[in-house]
C-alpha atoms as a PDB file:
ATOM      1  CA  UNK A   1      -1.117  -8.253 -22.647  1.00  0.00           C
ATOM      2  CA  UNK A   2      -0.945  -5.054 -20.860  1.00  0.00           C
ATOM      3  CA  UNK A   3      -2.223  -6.126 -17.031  1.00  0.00           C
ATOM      4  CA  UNK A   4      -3.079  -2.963 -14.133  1.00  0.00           C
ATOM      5  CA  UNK A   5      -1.953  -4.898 -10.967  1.00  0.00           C
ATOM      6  CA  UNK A   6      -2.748  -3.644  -7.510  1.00  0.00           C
ATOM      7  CA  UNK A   7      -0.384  -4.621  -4.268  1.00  0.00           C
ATOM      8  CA  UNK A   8      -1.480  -3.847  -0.154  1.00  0.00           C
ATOM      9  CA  UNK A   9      -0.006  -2.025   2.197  1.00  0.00           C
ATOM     10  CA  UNK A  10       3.636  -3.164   2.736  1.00  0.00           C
ATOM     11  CA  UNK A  11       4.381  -1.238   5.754  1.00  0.00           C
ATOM     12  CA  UNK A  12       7.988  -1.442   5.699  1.00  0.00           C
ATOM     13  CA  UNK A  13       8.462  -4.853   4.164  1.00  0.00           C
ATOM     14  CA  UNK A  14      10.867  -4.761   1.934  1.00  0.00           C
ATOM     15  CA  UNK A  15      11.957  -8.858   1.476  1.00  0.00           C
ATOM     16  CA  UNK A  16       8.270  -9.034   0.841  1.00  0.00           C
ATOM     17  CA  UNK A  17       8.235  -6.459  -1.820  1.00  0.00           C
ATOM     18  CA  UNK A  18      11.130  -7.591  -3.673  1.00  0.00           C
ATOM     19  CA  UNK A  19      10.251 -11.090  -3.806  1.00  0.00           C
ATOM     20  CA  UNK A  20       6.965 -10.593  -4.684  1.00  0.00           C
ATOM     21  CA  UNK A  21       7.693  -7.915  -7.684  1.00  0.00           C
ATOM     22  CA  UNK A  22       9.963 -10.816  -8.815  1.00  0.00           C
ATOM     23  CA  UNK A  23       7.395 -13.678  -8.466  1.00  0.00           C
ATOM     24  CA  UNK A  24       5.247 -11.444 -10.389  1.00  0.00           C
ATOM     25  CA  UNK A  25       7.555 -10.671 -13.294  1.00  0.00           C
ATOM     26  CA  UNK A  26       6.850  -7.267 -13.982  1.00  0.00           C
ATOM     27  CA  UNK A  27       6.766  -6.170 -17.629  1.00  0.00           C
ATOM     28  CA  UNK A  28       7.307  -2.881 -19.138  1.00  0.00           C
ATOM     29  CA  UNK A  29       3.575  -2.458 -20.228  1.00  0.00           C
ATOM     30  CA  UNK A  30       2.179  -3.007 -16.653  1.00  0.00           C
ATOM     31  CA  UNK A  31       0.517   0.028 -14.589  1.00  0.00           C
ATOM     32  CA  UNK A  32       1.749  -0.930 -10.570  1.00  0.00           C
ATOM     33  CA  UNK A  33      -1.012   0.356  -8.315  1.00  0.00           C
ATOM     34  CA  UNK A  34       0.234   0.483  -4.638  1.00  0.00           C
ATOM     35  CA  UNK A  35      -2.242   1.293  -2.312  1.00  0.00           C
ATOM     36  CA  UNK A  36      -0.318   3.228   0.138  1.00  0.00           C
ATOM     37  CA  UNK A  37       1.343   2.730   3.752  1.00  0.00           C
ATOM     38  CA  UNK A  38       4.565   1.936   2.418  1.00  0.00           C
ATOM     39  CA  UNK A  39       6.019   2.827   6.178  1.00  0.00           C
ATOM     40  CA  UNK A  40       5.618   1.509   9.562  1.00  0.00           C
ATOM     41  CA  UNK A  41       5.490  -1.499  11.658  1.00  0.00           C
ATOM     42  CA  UNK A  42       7.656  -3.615   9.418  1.00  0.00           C
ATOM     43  CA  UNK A  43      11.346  -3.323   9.411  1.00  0.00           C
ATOM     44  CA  UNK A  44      12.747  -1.487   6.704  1.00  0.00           C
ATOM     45  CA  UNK A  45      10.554   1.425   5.478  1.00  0.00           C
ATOM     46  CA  UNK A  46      14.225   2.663   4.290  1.00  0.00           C
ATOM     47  CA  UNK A  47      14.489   0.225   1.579  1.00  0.00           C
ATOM     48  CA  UNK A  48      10.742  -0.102   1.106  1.00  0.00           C
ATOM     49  CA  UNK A  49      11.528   3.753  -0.493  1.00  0.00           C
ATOM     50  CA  UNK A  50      14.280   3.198  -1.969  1.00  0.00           C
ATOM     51  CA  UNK A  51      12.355   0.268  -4.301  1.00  0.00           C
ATOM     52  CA  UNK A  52       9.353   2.365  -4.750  1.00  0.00           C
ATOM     53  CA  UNK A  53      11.390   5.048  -6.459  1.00  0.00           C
ATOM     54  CA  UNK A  54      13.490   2.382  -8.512  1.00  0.00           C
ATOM     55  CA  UNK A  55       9.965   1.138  -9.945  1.00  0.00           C
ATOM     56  CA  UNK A  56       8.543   4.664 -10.471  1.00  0.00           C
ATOM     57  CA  UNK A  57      12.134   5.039 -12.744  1.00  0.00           C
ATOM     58  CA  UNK A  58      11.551   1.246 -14.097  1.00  0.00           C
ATOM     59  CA  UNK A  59       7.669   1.502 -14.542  1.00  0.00           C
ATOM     60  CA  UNK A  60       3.970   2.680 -14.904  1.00  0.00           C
ATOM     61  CA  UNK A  61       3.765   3.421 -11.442  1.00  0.00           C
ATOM     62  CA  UNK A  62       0.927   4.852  -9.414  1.00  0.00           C
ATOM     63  CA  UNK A  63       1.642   5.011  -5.680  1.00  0.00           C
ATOM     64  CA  UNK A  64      -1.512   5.605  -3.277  1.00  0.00           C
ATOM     65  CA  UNK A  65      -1.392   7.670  -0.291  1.00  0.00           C
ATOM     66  CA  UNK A  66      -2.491   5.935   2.867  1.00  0.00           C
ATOM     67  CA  UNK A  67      -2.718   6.768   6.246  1.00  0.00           C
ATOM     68  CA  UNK A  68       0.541   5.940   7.506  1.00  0.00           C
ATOM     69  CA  UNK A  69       2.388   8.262   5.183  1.00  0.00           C
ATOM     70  CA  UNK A  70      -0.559  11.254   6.394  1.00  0.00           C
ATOM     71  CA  UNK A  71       0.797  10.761   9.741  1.00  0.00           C
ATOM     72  CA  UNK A  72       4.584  10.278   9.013  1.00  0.00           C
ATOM     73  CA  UNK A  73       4.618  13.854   7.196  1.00  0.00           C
ATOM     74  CA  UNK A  74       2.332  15.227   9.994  1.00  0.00           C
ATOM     75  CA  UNK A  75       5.396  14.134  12.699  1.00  0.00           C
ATOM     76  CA  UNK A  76       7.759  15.512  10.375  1.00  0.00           C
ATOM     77  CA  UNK A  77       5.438  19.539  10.323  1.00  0.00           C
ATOM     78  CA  UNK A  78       4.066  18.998  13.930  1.00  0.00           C
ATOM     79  CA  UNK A  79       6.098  18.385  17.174  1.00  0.00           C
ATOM     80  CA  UNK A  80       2.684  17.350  18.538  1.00  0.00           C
ATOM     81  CA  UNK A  81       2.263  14.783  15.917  1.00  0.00           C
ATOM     82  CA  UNK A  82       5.419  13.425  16.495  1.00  0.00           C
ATOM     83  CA  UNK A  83       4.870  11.163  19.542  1.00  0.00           C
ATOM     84  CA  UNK A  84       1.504   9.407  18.110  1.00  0.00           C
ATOM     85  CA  UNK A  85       3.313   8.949  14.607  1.00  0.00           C
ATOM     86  CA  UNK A  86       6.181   6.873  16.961  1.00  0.00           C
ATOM     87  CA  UNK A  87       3.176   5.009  18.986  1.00  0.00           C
ATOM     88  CA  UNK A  88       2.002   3.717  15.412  1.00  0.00           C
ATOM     89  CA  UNK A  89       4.929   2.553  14.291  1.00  0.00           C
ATOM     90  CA  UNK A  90       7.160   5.714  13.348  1.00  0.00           C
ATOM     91  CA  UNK A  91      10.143   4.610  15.746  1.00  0.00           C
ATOM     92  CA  UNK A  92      10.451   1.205  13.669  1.00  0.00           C
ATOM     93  CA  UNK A  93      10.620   3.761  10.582  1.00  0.00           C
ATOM     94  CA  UNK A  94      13.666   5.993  12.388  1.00  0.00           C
ATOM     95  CA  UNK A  95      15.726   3.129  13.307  1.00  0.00           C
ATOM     96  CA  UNK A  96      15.676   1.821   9.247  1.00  0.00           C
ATOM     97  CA  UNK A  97      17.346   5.207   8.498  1.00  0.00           C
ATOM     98  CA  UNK A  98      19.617   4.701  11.150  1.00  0.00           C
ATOM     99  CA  UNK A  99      23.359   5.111  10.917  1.00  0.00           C
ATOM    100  CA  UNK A 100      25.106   2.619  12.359  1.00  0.00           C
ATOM    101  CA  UNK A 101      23.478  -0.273  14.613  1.00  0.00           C
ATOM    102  CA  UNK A 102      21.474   0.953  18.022  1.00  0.00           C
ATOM    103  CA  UNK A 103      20.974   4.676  17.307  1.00  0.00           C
ATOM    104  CA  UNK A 104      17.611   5.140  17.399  1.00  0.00           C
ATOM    105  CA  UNK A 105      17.492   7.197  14.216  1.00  0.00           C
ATOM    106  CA  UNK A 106      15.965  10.878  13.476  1.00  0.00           C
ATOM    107  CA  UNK A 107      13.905  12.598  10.697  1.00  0.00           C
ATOM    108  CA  UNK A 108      17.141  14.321   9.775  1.00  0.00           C
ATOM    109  CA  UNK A 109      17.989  11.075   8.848  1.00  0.00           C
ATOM    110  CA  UNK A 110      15.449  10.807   6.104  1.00  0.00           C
ATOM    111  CA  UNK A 111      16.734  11.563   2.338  1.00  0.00           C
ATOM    112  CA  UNK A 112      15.086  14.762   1.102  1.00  0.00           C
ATOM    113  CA  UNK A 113      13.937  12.176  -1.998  1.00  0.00           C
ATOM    114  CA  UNK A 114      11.836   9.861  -0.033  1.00  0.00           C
ATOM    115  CA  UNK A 115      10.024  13.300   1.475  1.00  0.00           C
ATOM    116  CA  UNK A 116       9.319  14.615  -1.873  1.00  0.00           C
ATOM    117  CA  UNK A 117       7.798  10.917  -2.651  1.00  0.00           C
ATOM    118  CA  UNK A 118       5.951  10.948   0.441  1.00  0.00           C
ATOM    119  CA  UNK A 119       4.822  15.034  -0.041  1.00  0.00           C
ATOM    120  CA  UNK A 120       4.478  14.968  -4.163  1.00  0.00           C
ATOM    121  CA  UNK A 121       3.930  12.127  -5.972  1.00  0.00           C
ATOM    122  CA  UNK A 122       1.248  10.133  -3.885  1.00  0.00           C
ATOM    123  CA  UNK A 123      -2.386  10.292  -5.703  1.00  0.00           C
ATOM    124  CA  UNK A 124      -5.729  10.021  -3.214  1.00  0.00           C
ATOM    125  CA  UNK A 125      -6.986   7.545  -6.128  1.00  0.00           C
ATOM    126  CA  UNK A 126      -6.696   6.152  -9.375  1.00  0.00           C
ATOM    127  CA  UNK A 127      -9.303   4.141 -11.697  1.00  0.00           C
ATOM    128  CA  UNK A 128      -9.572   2.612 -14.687  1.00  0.00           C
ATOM    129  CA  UNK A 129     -12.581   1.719 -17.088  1.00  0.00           C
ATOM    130  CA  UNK A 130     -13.911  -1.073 -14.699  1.00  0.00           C
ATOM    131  CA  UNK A 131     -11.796  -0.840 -11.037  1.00  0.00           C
ATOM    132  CA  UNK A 132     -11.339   2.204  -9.351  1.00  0.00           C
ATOM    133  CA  UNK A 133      -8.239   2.144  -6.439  1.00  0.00           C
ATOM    134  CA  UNK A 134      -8.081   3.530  -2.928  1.00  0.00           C
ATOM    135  CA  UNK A 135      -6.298   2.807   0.198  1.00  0.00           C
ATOM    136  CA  UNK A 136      -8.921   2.492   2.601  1.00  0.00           C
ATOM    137  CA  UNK A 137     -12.809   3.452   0.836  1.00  0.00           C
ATOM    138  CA  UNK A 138     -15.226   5.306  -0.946  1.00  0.00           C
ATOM    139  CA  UNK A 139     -18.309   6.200  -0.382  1.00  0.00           C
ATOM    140  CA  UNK A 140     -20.736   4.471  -2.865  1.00  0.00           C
ATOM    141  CA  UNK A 141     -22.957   7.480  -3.908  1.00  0.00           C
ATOM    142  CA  UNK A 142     -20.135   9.998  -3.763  1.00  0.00           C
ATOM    143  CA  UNK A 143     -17.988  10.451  -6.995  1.00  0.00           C
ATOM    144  CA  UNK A 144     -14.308   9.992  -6.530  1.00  0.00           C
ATOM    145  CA  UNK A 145     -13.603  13.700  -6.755  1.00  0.00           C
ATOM    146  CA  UNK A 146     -15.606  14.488  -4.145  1.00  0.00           C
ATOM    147  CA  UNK A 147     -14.292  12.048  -1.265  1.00  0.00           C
ATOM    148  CA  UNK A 148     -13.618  12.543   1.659  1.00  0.00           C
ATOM    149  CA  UNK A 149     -10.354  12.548   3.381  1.00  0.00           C
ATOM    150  CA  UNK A 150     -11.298  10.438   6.236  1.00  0.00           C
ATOM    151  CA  UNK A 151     -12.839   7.320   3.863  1.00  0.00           C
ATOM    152  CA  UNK A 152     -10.020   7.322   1.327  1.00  0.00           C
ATOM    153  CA  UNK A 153      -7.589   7.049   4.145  1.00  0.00           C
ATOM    154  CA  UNK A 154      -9.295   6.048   7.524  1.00  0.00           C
ATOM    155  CA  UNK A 155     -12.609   4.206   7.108  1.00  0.00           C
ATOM    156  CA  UNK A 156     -12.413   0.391   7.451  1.00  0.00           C
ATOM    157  CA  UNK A 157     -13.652  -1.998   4.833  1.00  0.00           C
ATOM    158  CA  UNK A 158     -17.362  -3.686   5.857  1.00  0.00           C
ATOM    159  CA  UNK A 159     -19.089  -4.802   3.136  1.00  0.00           C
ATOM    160  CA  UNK A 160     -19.287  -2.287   0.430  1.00  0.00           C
ATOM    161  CA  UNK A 161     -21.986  -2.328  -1.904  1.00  0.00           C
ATOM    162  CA  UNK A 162     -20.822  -1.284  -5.081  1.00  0.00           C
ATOM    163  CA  UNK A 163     -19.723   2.914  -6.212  1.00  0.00           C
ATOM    164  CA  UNK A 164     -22.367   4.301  -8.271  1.00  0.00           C
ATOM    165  CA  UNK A 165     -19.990   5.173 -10.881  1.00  0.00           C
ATOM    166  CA  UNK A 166     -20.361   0.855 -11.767  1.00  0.00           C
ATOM    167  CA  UNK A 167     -16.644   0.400 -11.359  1.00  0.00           C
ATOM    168  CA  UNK A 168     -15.658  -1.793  -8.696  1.00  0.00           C
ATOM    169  CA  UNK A 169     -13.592  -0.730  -5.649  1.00  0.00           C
ATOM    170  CA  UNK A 170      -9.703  -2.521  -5.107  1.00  0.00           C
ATOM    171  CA  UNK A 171      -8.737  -0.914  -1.284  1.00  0.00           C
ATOM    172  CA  UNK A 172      -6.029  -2.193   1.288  1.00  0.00           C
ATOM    173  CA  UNK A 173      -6.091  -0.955   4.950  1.00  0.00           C
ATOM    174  CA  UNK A 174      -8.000  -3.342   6.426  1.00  0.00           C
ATOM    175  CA  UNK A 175      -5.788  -6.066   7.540  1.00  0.00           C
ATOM    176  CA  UNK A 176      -6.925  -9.100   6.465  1.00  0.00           C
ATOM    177  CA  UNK A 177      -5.436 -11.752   9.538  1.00  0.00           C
ATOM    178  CA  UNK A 178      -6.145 -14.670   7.400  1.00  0.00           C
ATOM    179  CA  UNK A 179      -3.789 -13.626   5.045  1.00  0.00           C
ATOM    180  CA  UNK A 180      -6.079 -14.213   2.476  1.00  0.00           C
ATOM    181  CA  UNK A 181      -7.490 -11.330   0.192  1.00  0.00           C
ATOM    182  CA  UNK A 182     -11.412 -10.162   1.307  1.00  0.00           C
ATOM    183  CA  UNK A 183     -13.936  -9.667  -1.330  1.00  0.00           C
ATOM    184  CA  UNK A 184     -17.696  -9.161  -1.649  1.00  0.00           C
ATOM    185  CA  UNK A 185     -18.399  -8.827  -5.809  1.00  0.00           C
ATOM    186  CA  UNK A 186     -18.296  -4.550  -5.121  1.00  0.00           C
ATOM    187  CA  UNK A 187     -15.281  -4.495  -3.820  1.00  0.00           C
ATOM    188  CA  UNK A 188     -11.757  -6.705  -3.159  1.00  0.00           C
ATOM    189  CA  UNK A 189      -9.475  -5.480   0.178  1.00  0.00           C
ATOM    190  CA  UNK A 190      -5.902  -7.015  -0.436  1.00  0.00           C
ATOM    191  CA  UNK A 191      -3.926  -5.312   2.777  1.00  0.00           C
ATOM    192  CA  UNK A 192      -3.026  -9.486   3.792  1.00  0.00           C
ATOM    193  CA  UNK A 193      -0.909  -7.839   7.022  1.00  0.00           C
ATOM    194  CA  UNK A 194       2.333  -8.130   5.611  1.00  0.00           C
ATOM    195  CA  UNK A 195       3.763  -6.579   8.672  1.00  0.00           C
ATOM    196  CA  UNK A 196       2.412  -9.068  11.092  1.00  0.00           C
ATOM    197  CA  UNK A 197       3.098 -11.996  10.015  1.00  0.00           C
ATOM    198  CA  UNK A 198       1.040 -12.710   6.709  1.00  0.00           C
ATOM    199  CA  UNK A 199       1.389 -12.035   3.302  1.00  0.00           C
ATOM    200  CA  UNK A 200       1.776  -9.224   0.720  1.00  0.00           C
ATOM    201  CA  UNK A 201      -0.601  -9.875  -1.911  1.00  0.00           C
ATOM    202  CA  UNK A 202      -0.377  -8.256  -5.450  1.00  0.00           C
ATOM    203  CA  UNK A 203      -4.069  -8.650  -7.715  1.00  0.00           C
ATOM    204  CA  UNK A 204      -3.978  -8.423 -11.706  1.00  0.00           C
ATOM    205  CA  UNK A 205      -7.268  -7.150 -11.639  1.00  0.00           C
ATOM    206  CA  UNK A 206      -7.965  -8.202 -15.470  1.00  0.00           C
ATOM    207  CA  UNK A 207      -7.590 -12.042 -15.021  1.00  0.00           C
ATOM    208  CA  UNK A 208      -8.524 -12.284 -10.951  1.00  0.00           C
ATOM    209  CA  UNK A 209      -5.027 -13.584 -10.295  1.00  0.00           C
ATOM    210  CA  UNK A 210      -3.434 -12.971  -6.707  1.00  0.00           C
ATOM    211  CA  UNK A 211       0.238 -12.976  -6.274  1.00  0.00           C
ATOM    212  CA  UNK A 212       1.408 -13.137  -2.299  1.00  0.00           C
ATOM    213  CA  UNK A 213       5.155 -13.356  -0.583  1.00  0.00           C
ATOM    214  CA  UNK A 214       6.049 -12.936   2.611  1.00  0.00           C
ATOM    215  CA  UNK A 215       8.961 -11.674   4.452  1.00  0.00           C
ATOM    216  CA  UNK A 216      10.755 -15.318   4.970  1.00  0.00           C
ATOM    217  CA  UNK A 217      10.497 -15.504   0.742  1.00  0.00           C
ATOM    218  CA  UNK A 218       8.379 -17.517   0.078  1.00  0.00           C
ATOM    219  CA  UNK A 219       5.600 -16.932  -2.195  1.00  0.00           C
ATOM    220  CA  UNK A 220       2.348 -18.781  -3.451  1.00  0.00           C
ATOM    221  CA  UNK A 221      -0.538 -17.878  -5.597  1.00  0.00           C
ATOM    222  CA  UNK A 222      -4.234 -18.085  -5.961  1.00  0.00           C
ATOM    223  CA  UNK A 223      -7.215 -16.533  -7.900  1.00  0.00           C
ATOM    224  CA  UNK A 224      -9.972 -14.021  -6.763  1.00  0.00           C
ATOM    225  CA  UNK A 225     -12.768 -17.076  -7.835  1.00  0.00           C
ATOM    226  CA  UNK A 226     -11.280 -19.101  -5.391  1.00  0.00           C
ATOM    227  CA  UNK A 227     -12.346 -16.758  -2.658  1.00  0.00           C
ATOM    228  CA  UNK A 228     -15.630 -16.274  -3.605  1.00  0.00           C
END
């Protein structure tokens, strides 16, 4: 059965993502929402990349655009950008593209193919007959055509009530510190702050079931009713 599964921000946490696209057990009929800020904060944005364009060879991918990745290709265009990209976690991102051990790492060490991910293939939504996916929100009486730029990637999940288009709204962004998935029957945030210390979460939005690993490998699972 063909499933549309969602996964949070992974912010440069690749053991996460590996394990948790293997606890999952992908299938060749499956459409992968990820709901952007693939880099940052965590350790290895490098390999986070790296995977991301494996599965968009391997898959029915459809990679969000968060904020992270805004300000990332911001430092890259703007010397002025550069400095507050770092402060939020850009200077963990250099030092995964490295060279060797202790260099701090540069934007000249970025491959030109995880730019053109970053610049051309990330979407500002996606939706489906009953779910509609961002990275951070929507505004409910606003269709998803007409957002905003600073709700789809900025605003902070409180309480939703649900789009007027009916469908209901599957974000990240907001870190969830009890590593547990937040949901109020409009809308379901499943950024479980990977990168500090919790849990990447993946949510098969058909059947309500929540995959989750974390960067030590291990992995457990749950259902959305459970949370209710």
């Amino acid at each position: 059965m063909k499933r549309d599964l969602a996964i949070g921000d992974i912010h440069g946490c690749y053991e996460a993502l590996r394990t948790l696209c293997e606890f999952v057990g992908l299938r060749d009929d499956d459409t992968l929402i990820t709901l952007g800020d693939y880099v940052n904060r965590g350790p290895n944005t490098h390999a986070v990349l790296d995977y991301l364009l494996y599965l968009d060879s391997r898959f029915d991918l459809k990679p969000l655009r968060g904020n992270h990745e805004i300000m990332m290709l911001q430092a890259r265009e703007s010397e002025s950008a550069f400095p507050r990209w770092k402060e939020y976690g850009g200077d963990v991102t250099l030092r995964s593209y490295a060279p060797f051990e202790g260099d701090p790492g540069s934007l000249a060490d970025i491959p030109d193919s995880h730019w053109e991910f970053l610049r051309r293939r990330l979407l500002p939504y996606y939706e489906t007959e009953t779910h509609f996916f961002v990275h951070a929100g929507a505004y409910p009486e606003i269709p998803l055509a007409e957002q905003p730029d600073y709700i789809l990637f900025w605003e902070h999940f409180d309480d939703p009530p649900l789009h007027e288009s009916g469908k209901i709204m599957v974000c990240g962004h907001t870190s969830q510190k009890s590593g547990l998935p937040l949901t109020n029957g409009n809308a379901i945030c499943i950024d479980t702050w990977a990168c500090g210390g919790g849990w990447l979460s993946c949510l098969d939005v058909g059947s309500g079931q929540i995959w989750q690993a974390n960067q030590q490998g291990e992995t457990r699972q749950l259902y959305l009713d459970e949370l209710d």
